[in-house]
Every structure is written in structure tokens, then in C-alpha cells.
N, C-alpha and C. Protein backbone atom coordinates (compact mmCIF):
# COMPACT_ATOMS: atom_id res chain seq x y z
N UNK A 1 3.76 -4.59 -18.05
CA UNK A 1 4.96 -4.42 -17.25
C UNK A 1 4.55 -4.24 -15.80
N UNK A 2 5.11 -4.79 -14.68
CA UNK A 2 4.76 -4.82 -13.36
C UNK A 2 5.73 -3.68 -12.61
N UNK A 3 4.68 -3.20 -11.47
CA UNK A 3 5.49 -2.04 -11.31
C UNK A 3 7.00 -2.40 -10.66
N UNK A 4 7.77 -3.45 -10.12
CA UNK A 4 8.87 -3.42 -9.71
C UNK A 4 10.15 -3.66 -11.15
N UNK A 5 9.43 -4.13 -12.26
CA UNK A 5 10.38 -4.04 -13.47
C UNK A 5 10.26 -2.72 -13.95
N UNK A 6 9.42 -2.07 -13.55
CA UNK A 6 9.10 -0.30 -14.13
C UNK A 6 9.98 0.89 -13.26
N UNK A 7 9.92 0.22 -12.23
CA UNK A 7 10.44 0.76 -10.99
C UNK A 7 12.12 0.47 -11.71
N UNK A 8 12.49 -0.83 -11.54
CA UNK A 8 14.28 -0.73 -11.72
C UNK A 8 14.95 -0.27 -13.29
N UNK A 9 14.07 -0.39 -13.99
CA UNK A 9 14.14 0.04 -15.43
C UNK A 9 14.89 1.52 -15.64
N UNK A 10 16.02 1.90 -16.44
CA UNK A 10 16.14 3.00 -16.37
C UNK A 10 15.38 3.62 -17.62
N UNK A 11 15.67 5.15 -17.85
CA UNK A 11 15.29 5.70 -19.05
C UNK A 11 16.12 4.97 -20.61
N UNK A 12 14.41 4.24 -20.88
CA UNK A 12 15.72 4.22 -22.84
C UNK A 12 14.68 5.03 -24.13
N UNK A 13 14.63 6.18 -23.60
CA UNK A 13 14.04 6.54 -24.83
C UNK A 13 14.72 7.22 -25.83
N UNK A 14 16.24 7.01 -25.91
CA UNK A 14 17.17 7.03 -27.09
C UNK A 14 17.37 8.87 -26.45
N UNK A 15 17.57 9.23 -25.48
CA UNK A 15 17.75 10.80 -25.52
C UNK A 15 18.83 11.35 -25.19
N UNK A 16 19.82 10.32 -25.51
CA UNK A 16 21.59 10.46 -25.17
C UNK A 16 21.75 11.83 -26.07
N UNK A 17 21.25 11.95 -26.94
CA UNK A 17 22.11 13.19 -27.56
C UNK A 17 21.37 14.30 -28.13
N UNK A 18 20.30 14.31 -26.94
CA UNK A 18 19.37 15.98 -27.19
C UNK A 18 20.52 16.68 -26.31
N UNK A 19 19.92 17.96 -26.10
CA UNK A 19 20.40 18.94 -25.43
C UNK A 19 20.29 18.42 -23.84
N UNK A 20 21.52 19.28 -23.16
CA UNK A 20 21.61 18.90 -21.50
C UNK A 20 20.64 19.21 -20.93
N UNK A 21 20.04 20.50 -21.33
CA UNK A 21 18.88 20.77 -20.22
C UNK A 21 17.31 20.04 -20.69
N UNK A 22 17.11 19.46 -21.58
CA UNK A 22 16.25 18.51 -21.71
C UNK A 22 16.86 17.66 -21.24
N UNK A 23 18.04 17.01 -21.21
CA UNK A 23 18.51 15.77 -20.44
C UNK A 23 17.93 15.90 -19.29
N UNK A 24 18.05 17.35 -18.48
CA UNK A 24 17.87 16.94 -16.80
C UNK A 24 16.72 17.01 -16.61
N UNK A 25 15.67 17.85 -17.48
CA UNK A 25 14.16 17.62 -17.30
C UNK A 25 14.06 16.31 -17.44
N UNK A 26 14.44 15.65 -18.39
CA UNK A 26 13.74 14.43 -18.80
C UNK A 26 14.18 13.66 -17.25
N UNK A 27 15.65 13.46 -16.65
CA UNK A 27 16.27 13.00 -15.54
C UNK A 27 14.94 13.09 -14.52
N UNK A 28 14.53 14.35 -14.22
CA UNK A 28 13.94 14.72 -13.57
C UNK A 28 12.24 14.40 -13.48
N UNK A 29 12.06 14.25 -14.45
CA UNK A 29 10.78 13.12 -14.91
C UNK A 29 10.83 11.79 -14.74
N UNK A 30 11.95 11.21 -14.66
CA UNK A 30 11.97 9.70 -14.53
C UNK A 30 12.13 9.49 -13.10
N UNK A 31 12.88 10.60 -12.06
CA UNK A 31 13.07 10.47 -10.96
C UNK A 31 11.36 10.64 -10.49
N UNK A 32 10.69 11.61 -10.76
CA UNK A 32 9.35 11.64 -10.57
C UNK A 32 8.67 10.76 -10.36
N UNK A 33 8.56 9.86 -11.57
CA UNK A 33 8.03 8.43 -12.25
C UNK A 33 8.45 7.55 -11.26
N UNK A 34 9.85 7.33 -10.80
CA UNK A 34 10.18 6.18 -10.19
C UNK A 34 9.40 6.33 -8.50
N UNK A 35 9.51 7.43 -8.62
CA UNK A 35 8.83 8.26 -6.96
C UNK A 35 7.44 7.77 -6.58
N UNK A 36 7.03 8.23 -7.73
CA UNK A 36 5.65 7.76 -7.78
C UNK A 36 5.38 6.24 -8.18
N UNK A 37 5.99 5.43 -8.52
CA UNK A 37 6.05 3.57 -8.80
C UNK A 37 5.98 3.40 -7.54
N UNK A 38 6.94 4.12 -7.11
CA UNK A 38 7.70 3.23 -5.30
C UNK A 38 6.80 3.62 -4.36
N UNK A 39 5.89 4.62 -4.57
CA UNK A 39 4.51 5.17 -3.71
C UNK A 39 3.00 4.12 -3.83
N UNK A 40 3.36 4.08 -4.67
CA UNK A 40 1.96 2.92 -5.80
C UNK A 40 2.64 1.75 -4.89
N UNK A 41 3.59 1.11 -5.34
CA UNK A 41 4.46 -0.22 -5.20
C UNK A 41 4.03 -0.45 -2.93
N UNK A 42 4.52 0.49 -2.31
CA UNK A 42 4.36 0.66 -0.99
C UNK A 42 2.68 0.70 -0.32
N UNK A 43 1.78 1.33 -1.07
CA UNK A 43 0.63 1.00 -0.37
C UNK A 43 0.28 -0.28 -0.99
N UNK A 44 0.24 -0.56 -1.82
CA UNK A 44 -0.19 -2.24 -3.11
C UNK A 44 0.57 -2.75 -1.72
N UNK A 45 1.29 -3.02 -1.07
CA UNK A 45 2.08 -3.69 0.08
C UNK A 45 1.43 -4.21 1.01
N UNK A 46 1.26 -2.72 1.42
CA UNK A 46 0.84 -2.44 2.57
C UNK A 46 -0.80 -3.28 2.78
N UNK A 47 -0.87 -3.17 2.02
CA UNK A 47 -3.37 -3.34 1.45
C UNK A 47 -2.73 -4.55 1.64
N UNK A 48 -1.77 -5.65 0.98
CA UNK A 48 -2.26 -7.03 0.76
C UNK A 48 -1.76 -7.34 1.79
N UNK A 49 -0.56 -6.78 2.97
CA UNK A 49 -0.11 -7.49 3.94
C UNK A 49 -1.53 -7.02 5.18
N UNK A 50 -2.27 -5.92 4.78
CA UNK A 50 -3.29 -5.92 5.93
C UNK A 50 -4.56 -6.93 5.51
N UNK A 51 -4.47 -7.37 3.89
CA UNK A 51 -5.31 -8.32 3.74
C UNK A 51 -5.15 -9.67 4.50
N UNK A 52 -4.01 -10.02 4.48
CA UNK A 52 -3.49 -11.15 4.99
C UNK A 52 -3.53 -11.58 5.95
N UNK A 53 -3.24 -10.32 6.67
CA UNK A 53 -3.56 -10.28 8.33
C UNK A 53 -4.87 -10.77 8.66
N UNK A 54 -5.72 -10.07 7.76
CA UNK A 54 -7.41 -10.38 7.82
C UNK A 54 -7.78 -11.73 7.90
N UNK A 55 -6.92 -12.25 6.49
CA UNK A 55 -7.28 -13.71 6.41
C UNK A 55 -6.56 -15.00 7.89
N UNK A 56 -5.83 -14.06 8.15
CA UNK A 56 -5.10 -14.92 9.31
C UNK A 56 -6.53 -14.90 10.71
N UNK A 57 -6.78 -13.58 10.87
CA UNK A 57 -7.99 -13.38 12.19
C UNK A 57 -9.47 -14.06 11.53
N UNK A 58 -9.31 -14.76 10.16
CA UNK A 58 -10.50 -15.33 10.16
C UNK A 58 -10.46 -16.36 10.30
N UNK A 59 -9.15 -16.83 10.11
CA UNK A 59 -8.79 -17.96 10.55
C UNK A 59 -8.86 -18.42 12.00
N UNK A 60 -8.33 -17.67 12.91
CA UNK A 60 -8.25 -17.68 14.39
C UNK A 60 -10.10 -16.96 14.92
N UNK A 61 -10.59 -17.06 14.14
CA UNK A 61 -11.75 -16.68 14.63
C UNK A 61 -12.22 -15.39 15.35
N UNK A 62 -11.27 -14.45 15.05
CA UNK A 62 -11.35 -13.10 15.65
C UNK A 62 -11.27 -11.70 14.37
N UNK A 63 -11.80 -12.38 13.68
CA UNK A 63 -12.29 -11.57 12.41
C UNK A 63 -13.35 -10.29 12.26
N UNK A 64 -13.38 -9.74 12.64
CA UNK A 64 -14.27 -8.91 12.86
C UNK A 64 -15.06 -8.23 14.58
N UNK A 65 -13.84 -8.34 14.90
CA UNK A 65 -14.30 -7.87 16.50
C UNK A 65 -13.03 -6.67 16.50
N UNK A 66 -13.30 -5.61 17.56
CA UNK A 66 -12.68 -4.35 17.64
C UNK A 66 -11.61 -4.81 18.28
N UNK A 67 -10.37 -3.95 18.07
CA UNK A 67 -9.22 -4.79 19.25
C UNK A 67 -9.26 -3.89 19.97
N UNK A 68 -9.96 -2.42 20.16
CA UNK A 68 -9.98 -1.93 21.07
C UNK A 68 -11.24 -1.66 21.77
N UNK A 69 -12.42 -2.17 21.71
CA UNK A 69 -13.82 -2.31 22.40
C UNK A 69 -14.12 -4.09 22.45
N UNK A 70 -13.43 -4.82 21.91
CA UNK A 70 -13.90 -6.07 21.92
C UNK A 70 -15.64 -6.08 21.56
N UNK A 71 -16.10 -5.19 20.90
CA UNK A 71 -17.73 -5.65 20.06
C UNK A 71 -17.16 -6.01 18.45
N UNK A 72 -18.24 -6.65 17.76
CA UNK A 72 -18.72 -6.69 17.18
C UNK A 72 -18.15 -5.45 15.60
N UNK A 73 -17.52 -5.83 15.06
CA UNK A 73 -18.00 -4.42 13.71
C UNK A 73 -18.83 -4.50 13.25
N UNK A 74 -19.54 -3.67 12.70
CA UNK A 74 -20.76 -3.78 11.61
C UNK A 74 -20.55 -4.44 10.70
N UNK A 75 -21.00 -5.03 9.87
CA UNK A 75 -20.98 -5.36 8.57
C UNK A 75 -21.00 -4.36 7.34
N UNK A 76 -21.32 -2.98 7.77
CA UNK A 76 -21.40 -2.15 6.84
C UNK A 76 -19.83 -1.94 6.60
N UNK A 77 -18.95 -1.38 7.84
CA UNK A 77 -17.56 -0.99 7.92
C UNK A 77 -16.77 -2.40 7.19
N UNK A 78 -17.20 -3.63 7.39
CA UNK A 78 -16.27 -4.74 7.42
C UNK A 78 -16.33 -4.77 5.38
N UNK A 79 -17.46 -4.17 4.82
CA UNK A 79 -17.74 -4.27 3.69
C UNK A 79 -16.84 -3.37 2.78
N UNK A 80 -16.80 -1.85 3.70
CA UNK A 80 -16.20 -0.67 3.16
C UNK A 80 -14.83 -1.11 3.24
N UNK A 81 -14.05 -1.75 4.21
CA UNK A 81 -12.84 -1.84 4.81
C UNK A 81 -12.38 -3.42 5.29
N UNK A 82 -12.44 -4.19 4.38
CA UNK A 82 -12.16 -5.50 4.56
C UNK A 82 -11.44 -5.76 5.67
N UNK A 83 -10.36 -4.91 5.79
CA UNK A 83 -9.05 -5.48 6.50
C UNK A 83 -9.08 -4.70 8.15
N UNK A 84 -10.18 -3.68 8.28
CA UNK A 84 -10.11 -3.28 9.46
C UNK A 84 -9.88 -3.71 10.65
N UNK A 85 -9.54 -3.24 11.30
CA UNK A 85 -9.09 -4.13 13.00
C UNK A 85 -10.29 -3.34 13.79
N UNK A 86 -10.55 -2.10 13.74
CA UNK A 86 -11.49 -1.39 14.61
C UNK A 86 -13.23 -0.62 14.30
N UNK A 87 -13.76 -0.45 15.21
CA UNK A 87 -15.37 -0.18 14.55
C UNK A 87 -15.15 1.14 14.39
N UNK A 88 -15.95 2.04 13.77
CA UNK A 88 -15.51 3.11 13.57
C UNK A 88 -15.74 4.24 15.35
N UNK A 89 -16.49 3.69 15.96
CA UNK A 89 -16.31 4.81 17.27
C UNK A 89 -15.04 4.58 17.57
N UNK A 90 -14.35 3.46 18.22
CA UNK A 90 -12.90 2.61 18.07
C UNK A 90 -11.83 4.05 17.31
N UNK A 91 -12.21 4.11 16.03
CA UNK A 91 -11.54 4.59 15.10
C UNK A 91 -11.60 6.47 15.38
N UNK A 92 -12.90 6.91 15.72
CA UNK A 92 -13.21 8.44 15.74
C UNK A 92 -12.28 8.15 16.52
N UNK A 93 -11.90 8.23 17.82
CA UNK A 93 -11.00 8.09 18.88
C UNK A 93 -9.86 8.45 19.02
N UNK A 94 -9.33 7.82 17.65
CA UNK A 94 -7.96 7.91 17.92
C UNK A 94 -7.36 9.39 17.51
């Protein structure tokens, strides 16, 4: 199951006719659950649209240069952090 069918899915685990206050725990667990999908769902986003970006500056040939020192990144950082824009002094900085 992918998390955006997990995400819109409501509760069916047949618990229409326990008691109310297990109803709202359980309520309250699924609101949890969905909290946490839509947290998962938002960085998974976020990573492939900064991947993308990546693949676009390797394209344009500016793949691995700082946008705020114009050097060079290491290859160590570019390894740890595929999608980085900055070297890490760049980065202590901010």
C-alpha cells in the first residue's frame, strides 16, 4: 500500500460497536497515523524534488559548485548529500 492510499484511507477495522472511549482512542490513533503518513509523504517530496533539482544543475553543468562561494564541493559532501547546493563552510555559516 503506498503512502497516499494509506494516507486517504479511513479506519476499517470493524470497531463501530466497541465502547466510545475506545472509539476516540482508536480516532485518536488514526489521526496520529495519518500525521505521521503526511510527515513521511512531505519529506519523500521534498528529497526527490531536491533530487531533481540536482539532476537539472547536472544538466546545466553547475552541479556541484557552491551557490554561495562559487568553489568546488568535495566529493566527500556531494557523496553524503547528493542534492546539496553548498560546501559545508558555505553551510557552517548559515
Amino acid at each position: 500500500m503506498d503512502l497516499s492510499s494509506s494516507i486517504s484511507s479511513s479506519n476499517s477495522n470493524g470497531t463501530d460497536d466497541t465502547a466510545g472511549s475506545s472509539k476516540t482512542l482508536e480516532d485518536g490513533s488514526a489521526t496520529l497515523e495519518k500525521e505521521s503518513l503526511n510527515q513521511l509523504a512531505s519529506r519523500q517530496k521534498k528529497f526527490i524534488d531536491q533530487l531533481e533539482a540536482a539532476l537539472i544543475r547536472i544538466e546545466n553543468k553547475t552541479y556541484g559548485i557552491c551557490r554561495e562561494t562559487g568553489k568546488l564541493i568535495p566529493k566527500e559532501r556531494l557523496r553524503a548529500v547528493p542534492h546539496t547546493t553548498l560546501s559545508m563552510a558555505a553551510k557552517m555559516k548559515q
